[in-house]
PDB file of N, CA and C in Angstrom:
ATOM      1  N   UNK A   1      46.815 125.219  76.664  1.00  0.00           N
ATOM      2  CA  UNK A   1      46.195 126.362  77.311  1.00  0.00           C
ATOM      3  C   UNK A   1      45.353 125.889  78.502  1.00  0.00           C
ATOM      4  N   UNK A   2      44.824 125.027  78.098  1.00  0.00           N
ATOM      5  CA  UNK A   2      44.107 124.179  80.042  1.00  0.00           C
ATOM      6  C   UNK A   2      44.863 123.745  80.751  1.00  0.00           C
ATOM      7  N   UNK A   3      45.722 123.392  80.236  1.00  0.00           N
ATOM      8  CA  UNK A   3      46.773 123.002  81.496  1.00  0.00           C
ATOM      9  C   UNK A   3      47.247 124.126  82.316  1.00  0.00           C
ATOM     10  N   UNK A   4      47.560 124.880  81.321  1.00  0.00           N
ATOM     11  CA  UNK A   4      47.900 126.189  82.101  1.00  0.00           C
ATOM     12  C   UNK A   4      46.981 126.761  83.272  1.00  0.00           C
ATOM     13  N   UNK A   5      45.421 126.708  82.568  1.00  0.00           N
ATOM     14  CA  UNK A   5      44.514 126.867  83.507  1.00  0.00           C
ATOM     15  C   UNK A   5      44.316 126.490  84.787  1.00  0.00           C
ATOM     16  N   UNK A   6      44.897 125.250  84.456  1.00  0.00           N
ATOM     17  CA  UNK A   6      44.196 124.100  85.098  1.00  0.00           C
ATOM     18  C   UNK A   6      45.315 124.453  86.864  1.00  0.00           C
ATOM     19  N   UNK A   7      46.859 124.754  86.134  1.00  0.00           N
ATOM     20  CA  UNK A   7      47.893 124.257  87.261  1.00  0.00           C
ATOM     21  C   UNK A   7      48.457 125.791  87.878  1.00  0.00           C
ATOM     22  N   UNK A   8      47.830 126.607  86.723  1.00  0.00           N
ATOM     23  CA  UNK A   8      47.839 128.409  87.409  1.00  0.00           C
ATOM     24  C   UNK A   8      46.902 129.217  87.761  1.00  0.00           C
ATOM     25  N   UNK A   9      47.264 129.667  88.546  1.00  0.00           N
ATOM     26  CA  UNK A   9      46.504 131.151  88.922  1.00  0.00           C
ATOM     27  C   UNK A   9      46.569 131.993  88.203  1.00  0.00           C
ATOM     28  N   UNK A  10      47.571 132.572  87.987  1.00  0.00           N
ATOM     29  CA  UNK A  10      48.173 133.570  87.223  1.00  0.00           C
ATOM     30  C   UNK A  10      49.413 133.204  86.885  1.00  0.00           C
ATOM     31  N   UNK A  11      49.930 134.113  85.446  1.00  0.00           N
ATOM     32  CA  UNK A  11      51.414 134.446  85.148  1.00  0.00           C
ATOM     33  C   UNK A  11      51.326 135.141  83.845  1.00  0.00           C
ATOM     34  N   UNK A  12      52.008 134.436  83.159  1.00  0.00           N
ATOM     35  CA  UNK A  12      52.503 135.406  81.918  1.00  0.00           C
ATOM     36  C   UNK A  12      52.860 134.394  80.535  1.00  0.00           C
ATOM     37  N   UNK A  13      51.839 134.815  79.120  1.00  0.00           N
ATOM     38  CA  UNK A  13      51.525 133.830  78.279  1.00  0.00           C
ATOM     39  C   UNK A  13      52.343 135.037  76.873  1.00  0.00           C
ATOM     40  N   UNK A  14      53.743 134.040  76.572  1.00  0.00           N
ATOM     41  CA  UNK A  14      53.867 134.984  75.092  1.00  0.00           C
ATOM     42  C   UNK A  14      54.322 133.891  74.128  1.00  0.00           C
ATOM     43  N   UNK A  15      53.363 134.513  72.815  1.00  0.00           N
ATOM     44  CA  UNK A  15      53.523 133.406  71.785  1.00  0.00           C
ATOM     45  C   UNK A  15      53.896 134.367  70.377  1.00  0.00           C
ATOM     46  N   UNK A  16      54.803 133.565  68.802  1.00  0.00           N
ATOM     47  CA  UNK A  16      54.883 134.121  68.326  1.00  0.00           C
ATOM     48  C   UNK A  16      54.119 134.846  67.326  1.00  0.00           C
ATOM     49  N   UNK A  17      53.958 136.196  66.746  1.00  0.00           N
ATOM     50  CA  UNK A  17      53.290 136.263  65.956  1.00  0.00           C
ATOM     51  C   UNK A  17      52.959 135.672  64.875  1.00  0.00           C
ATOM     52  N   UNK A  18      52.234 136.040  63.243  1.00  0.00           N
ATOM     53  CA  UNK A  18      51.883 135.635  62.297  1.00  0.00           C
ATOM     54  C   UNK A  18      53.381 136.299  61.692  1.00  0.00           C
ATOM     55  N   UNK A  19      53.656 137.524  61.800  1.00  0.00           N
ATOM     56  CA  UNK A  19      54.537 138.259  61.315  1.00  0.00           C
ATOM     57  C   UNK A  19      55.823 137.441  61.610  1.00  0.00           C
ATOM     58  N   UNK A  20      56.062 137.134  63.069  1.00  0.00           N
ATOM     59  CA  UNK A  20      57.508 136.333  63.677  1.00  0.00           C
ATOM     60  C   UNK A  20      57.881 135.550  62.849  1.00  0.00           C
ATOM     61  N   UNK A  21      56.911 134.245  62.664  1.00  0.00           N
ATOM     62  CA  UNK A  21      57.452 133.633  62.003  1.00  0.00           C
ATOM     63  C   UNK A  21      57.288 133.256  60.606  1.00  0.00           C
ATOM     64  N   UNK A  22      56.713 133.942  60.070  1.00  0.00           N
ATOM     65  CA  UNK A  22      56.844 134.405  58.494  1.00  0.00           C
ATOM     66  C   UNK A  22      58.381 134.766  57.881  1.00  0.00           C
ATOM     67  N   UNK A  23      58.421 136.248  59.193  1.00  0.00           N
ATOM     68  CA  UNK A  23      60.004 136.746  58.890  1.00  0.00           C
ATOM     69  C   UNK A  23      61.509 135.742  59.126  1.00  0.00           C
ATOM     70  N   UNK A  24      61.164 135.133  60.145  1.00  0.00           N
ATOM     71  CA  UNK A  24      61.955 134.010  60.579  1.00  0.00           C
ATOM     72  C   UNK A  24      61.767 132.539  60.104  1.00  0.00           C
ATOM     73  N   UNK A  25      60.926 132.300  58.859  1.00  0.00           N
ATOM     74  CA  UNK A  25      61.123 131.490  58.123  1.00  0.00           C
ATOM     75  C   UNK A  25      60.835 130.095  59.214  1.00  0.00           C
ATOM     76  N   UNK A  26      59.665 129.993  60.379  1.00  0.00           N
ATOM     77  CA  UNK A  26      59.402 129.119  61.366  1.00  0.00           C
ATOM     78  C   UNK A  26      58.659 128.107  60.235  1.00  0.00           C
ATOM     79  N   UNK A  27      57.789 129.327  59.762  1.00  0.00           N
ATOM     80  CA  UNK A  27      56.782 128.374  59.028  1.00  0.00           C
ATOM     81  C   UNK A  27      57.214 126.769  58.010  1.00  0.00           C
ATOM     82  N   UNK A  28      58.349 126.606  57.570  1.00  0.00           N
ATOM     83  CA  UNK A  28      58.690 125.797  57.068  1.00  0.00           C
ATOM     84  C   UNK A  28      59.252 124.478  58.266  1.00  0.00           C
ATOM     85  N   UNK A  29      59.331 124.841  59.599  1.00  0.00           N
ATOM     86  CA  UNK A  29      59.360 123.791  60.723  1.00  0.00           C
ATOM     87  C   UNK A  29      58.366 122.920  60.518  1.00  0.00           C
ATOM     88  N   UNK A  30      58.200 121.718  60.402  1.00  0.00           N
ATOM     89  CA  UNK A  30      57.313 121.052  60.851  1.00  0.00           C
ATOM     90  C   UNK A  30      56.378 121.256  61.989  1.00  0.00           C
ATOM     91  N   UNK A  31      57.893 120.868  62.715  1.00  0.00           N
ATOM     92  CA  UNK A  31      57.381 120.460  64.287  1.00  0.00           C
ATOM     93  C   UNK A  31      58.026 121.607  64.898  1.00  0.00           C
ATOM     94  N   UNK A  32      57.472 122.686  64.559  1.00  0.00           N
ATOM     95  CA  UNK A  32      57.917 123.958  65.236  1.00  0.00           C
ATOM     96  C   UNK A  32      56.494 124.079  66.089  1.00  0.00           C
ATOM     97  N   UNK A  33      56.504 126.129  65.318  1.00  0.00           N
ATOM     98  CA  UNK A  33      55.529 126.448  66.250  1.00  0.00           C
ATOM     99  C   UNK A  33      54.059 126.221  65.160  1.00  0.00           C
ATOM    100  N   UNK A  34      52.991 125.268  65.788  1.00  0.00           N
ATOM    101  CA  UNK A  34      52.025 124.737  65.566  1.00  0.00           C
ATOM    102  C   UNK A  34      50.707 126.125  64.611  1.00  0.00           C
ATOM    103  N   UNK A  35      51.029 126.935  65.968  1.00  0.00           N
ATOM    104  CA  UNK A  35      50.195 128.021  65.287  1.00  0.00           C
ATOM    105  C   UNK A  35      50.939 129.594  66.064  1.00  0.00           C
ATOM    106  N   UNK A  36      50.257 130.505  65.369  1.00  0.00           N
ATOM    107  CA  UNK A  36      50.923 132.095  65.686  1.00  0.00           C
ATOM    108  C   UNK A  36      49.704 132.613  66.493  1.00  0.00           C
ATOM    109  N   UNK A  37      50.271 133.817  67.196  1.00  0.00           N
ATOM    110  CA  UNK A  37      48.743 134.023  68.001  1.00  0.00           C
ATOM    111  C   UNK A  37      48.544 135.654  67.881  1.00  0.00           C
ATOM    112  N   UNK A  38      48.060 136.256  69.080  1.00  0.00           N
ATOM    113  CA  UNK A  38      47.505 137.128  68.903  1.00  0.00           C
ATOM    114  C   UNK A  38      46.900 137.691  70.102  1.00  0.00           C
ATOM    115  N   UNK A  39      46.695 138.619  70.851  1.00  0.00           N
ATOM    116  CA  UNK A  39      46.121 138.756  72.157  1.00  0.00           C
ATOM    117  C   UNK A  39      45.131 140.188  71.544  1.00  0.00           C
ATOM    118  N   UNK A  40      43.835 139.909  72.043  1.00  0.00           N
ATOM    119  CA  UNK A  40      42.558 140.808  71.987  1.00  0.00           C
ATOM    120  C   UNK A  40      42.057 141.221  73.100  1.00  0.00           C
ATOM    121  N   UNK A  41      42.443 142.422  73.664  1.00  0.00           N
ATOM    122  CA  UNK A  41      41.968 142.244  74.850  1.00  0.00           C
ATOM    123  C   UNK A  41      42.358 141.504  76.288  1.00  0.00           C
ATOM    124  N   UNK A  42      42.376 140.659  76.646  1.00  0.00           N
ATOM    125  CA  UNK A  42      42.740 139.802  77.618  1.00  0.00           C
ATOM    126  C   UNK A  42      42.383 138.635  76.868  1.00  0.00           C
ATOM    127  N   UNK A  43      42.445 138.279  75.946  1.00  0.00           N
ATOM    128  CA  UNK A  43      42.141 137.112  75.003  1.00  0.00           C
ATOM    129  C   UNK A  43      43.172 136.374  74.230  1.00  0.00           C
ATOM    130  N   UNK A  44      44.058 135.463  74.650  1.00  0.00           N
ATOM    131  CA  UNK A  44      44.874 134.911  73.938  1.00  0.00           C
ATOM    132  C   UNK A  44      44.011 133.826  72.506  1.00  0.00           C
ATOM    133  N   UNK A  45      44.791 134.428  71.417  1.00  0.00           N
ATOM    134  CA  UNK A  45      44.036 133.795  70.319  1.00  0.00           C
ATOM    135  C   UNK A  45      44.924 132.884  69.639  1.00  0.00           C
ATOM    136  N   UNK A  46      45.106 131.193  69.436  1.00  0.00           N
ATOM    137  CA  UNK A  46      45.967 130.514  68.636  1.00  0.00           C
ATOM    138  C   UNK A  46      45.464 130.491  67.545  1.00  0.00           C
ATOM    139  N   UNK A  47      45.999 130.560  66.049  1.00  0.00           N
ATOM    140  CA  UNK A  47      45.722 130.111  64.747  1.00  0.00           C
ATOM    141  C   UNK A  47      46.420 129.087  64.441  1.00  0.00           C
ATOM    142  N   UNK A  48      46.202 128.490  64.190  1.00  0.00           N
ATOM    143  CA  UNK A  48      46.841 126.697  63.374  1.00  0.00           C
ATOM    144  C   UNK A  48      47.173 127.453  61.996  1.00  0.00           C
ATOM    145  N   UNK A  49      48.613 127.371  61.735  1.00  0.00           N
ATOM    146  CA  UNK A  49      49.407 127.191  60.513  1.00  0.00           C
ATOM    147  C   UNK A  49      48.434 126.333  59.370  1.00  0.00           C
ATOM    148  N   UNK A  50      48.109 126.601  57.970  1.00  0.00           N
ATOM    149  CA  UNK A  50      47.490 125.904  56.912  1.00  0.00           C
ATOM    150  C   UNK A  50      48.738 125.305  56.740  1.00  0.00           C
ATOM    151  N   UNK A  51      48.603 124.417  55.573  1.00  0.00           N
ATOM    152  CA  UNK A  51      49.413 123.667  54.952  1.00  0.00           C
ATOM    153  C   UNK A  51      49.871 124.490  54.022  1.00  0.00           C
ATOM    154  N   UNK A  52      49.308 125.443  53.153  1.00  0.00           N
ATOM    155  CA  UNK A  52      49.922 125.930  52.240  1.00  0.00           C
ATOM    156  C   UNK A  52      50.716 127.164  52.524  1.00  0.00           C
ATOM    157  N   UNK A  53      50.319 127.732  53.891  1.00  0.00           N
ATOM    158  CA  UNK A  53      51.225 128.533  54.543  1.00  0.00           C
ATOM    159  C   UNK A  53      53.081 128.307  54.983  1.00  0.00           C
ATOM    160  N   UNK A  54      53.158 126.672  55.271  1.00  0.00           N
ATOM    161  CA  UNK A  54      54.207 125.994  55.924  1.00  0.00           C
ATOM    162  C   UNK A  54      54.965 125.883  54.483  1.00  0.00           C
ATOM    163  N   UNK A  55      55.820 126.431  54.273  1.00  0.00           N
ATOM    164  CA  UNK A  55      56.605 126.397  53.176  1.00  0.00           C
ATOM    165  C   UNK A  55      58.026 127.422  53.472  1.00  0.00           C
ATOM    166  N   UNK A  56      59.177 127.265  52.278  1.00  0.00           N
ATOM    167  CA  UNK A  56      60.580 127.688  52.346  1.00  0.00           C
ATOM    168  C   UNK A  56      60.343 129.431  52.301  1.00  0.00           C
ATOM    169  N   UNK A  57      60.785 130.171  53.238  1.00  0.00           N
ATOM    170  CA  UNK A  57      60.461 131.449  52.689  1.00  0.00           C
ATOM    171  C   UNK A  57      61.771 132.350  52.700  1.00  0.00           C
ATOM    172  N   UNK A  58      63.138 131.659  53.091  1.00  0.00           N
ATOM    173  CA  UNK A  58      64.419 132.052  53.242  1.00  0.00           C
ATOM    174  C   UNK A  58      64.564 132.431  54.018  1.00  0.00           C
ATOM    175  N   UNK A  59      65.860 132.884  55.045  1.00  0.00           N
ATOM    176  CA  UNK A  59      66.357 132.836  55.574  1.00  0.00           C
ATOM    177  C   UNK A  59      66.896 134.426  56.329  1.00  0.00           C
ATOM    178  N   UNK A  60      66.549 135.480  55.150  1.00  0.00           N
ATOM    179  CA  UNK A  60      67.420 136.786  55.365  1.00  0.00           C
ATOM    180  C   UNK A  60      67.131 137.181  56.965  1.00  0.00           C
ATOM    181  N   UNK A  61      65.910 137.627  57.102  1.00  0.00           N
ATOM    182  CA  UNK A  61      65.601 138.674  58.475  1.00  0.00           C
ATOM    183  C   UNK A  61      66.399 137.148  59.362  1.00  0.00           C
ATOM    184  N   UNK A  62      66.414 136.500  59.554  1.00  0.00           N
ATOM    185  CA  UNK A  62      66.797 135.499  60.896  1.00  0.00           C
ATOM    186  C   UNK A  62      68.154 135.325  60.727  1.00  0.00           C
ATOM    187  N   UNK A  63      68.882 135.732  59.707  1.00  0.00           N
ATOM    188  CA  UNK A  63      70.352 135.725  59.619  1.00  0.00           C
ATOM    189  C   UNK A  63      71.047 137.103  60.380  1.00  0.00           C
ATOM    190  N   UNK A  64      70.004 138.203  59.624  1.00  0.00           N
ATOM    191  CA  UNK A  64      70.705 139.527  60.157  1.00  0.00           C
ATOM    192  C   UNK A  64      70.032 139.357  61.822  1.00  0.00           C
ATOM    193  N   UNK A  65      69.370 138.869  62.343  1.00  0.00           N
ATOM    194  CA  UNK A  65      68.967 139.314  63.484  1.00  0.00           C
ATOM    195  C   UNK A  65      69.823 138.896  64.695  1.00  0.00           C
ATOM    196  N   UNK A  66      70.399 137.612  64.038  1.00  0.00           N
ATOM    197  CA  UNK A  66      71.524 136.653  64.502  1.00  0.00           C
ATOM    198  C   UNK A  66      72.992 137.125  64.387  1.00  0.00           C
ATOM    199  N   UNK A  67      73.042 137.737  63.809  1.00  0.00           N
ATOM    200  CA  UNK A  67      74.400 138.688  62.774  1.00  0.00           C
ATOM    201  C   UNK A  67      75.489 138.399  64.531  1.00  0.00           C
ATOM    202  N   UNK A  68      76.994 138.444  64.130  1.00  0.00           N
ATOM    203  CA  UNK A  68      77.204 139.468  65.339  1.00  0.00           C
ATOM    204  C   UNK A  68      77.667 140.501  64.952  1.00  0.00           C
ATOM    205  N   UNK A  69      77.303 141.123  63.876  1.00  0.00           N
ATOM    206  CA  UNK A  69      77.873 142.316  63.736  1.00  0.00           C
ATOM    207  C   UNK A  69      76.133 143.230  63.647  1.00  0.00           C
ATOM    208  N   UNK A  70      76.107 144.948  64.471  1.00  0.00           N
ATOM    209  CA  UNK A  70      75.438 145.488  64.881  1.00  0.00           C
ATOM    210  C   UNK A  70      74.656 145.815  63.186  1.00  0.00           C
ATOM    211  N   UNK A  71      73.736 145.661  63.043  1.00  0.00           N
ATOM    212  CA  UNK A  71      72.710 146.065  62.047  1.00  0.00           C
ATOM    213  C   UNK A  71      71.111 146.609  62.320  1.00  0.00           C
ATOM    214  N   UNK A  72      70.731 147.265  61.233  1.00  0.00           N
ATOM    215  CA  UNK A  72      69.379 148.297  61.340  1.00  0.00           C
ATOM    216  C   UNK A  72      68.694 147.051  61.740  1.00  0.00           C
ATOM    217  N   UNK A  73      68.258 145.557  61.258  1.00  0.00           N
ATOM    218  CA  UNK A  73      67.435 144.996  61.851  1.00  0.00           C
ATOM    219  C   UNK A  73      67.528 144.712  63.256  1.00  0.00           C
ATOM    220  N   UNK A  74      68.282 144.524  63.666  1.00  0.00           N
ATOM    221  CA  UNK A  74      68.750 144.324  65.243  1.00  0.00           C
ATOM    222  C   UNK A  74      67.737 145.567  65.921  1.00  0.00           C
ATOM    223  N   UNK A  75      68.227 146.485  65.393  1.00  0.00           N
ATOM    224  CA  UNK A  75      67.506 147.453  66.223  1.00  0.00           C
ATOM    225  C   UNK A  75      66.015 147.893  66.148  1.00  0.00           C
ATOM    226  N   UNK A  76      65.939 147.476  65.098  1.00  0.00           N
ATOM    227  CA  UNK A  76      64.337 147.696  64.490  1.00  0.00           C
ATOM    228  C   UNK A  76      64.013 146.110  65.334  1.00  0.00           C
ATOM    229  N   UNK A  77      64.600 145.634  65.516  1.00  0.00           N
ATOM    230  CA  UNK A  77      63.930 144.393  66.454  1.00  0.00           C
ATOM    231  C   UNK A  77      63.398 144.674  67.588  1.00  0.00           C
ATOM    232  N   UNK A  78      64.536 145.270  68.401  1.00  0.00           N
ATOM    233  CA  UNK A  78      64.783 145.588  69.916  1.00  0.00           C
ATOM    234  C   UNK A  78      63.609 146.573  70.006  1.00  0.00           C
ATOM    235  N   UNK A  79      63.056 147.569  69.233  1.00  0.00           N
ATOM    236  CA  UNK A  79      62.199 148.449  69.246  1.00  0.00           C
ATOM    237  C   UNK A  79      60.852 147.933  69.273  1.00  0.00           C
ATOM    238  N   UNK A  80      61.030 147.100  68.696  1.00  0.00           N
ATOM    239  CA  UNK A  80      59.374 146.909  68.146  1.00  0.00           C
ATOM    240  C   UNK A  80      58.869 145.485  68.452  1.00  0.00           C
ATOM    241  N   UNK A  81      59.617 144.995  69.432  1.00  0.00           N
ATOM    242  CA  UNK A  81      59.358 143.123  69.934  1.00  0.00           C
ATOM    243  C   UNK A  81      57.736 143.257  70.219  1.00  0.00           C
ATOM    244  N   UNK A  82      56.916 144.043  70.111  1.00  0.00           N
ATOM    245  CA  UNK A  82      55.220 143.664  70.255  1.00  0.00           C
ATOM    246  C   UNK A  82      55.567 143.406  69.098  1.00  0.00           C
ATOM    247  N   UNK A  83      55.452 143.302  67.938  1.00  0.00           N
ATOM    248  CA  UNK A  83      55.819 143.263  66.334  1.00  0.00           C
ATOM    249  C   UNK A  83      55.453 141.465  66.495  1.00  0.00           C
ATOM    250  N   UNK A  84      56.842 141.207  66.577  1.00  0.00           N
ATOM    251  CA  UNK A  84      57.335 139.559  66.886  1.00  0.00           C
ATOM    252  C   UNK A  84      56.426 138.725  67.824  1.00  0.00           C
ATOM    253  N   UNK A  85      56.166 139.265  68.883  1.00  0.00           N
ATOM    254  CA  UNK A  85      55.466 138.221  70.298  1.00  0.00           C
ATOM    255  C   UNK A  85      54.089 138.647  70.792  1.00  0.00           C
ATOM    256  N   UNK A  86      53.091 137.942  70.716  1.00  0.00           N
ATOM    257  CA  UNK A  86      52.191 138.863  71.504  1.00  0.00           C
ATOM    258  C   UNK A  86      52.052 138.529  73.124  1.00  0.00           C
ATOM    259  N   UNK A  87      51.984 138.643  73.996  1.00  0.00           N
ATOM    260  CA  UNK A  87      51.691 138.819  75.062  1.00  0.00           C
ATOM    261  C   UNK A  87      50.448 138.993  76.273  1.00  0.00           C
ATOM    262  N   UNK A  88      50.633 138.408  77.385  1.00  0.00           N
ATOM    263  CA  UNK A  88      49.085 138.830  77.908  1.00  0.00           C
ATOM    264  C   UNK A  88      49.913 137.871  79.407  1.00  0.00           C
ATOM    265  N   UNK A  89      50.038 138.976  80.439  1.00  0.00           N
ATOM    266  CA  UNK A  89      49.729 138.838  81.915  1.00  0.00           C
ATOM    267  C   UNK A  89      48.293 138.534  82.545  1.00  0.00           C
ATOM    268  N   UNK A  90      48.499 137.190  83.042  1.00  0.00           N
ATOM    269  CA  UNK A  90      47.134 136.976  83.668  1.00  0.00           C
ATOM    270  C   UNK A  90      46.756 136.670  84.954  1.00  0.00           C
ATOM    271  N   UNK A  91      45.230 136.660  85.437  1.00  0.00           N
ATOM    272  CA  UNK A  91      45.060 136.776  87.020  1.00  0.00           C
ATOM    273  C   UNK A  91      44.022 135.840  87.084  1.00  0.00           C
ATOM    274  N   UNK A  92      44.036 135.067  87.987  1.00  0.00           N
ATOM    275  CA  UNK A  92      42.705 134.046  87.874  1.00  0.00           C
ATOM    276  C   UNK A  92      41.924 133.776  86.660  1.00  0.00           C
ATOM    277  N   UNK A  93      42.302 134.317  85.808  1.00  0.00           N
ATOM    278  CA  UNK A  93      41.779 133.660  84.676  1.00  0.00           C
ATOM    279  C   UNK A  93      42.192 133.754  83.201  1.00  0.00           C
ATOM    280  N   UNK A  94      42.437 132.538  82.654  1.00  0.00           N
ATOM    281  CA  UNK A  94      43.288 132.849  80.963  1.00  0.00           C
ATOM    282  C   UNK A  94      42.496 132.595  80.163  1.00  0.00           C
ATOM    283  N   UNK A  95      41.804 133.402  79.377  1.00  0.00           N
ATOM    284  CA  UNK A  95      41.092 133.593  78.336  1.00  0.00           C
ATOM    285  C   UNK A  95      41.484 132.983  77.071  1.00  0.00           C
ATOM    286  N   UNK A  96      41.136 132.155  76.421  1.00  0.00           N
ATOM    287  CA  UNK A  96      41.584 132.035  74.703  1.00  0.00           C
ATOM    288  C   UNK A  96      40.653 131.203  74.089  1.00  0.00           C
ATOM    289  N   UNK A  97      41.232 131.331  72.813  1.00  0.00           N
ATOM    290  CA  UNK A  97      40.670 130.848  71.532  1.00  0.00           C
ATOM    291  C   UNK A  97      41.564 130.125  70.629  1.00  0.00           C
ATOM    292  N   UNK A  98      40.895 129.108  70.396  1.00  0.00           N
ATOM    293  CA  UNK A  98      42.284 128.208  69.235  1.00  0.00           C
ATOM    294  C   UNK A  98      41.609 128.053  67.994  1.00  0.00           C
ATOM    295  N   UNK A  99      41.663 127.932  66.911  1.00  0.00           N
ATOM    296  CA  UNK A  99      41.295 128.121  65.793  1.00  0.00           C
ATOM    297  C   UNK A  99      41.947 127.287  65.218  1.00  0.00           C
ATOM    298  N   UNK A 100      41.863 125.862  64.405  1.00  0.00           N
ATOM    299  CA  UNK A 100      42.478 124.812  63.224  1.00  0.00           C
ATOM    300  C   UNK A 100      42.900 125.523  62.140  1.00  0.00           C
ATOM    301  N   UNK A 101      43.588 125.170  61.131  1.00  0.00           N
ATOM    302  CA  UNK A 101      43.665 125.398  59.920  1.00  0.00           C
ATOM    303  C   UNK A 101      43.095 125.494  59.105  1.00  0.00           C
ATOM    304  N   UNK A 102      42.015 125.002  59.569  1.00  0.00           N
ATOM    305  CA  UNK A 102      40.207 124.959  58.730  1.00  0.00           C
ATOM    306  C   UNK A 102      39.389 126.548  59.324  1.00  0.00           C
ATOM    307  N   UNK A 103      39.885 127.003  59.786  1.00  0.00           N
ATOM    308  CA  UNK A 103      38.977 127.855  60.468  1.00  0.00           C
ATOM    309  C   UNK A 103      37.734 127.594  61.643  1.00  0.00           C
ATOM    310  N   UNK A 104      38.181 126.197  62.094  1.00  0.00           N
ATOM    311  CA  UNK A 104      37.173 125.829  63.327  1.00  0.00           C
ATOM    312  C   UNK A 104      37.788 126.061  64.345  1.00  0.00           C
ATOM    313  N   UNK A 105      36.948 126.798  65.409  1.00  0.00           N
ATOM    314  CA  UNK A 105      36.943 126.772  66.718  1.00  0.00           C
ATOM    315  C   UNK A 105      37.286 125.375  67.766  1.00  0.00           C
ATOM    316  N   UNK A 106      38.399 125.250  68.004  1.00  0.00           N
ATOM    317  CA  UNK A 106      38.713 123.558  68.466  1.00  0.00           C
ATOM    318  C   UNK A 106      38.675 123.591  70.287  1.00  0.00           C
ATOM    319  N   UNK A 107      38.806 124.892  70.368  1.00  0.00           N
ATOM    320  CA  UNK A 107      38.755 125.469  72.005  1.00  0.00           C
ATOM    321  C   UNK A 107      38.883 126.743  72.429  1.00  0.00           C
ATOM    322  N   UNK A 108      38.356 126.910  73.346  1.00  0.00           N
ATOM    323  CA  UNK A 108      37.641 128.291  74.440  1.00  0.00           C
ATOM    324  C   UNK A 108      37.692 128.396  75.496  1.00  0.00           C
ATOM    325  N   UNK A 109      38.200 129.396  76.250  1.00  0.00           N
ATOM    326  CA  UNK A 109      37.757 129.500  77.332  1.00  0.00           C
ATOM    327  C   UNK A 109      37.417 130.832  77.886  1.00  0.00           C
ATOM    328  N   UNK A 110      36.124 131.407  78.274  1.00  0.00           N
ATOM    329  CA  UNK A 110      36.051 132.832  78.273  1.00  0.00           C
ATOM    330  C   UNK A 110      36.505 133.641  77.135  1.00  0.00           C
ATOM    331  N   UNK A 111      36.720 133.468  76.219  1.00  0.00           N
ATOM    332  CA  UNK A 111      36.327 134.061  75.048  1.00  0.00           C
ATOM    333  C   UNK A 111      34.777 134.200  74.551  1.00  0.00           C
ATOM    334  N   UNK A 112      34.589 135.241  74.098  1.00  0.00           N
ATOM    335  CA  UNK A 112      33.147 135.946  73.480  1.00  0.00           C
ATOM    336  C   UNK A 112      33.357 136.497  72.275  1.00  0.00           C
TER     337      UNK A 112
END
């Protein structure tokens, strides 16, 4: 997120939800996605994955979503992608918060 700061002005920050990858079974990646986020405001928020969170949770929703044949999740996807990603367009300045697995604050910037 400082780098970003650091080498932009502006653009456009989307990360997956808590929900994304729960349903999509990320959480059992290792070396996936680190943490799920969240946007408050103009506030991008990271959470760090616990350990006891990162576990097998199957496979279904990421099979049908993948399907090639047309199904209700597909479309309940296409509808509702704030659901999955959160999002946040920014202008001179990117706001966030990162949060460990411990619940510590590890970094900030313009967050309150």
């Amino acid at each position: 997120m400082r780098e970003l700061c650091r080498v932009g002005k502006r653009g456009y920050v989307e990360v997956p939800t808590r929900l994304s990858d729960v349903m999509f079974n990320f959480t059992r990646l290792e070396n996936h996605h680190k943490w799920h986020g969240l946007v408050v405001k103009d506030t991008v928020i990271l959470i760090e994955w616990s350990d006891s969170e990162r576990r097998e949770l199957g496979n279904e929703f990421y099979n049908e979503l993948h399907s090639t044949y047309d199904n209700n999740f597909q479309r309940f996807f296409a509808r509702n992608r704030a659901l999955f990603f959160a999002s946040l367009h920014w202008n001179e300045e990117l706001n966030f918060l990162v949060i460990d697995k411990y619940g510590n604050i590890v970094d900030a910037k313009g967050a309150s």
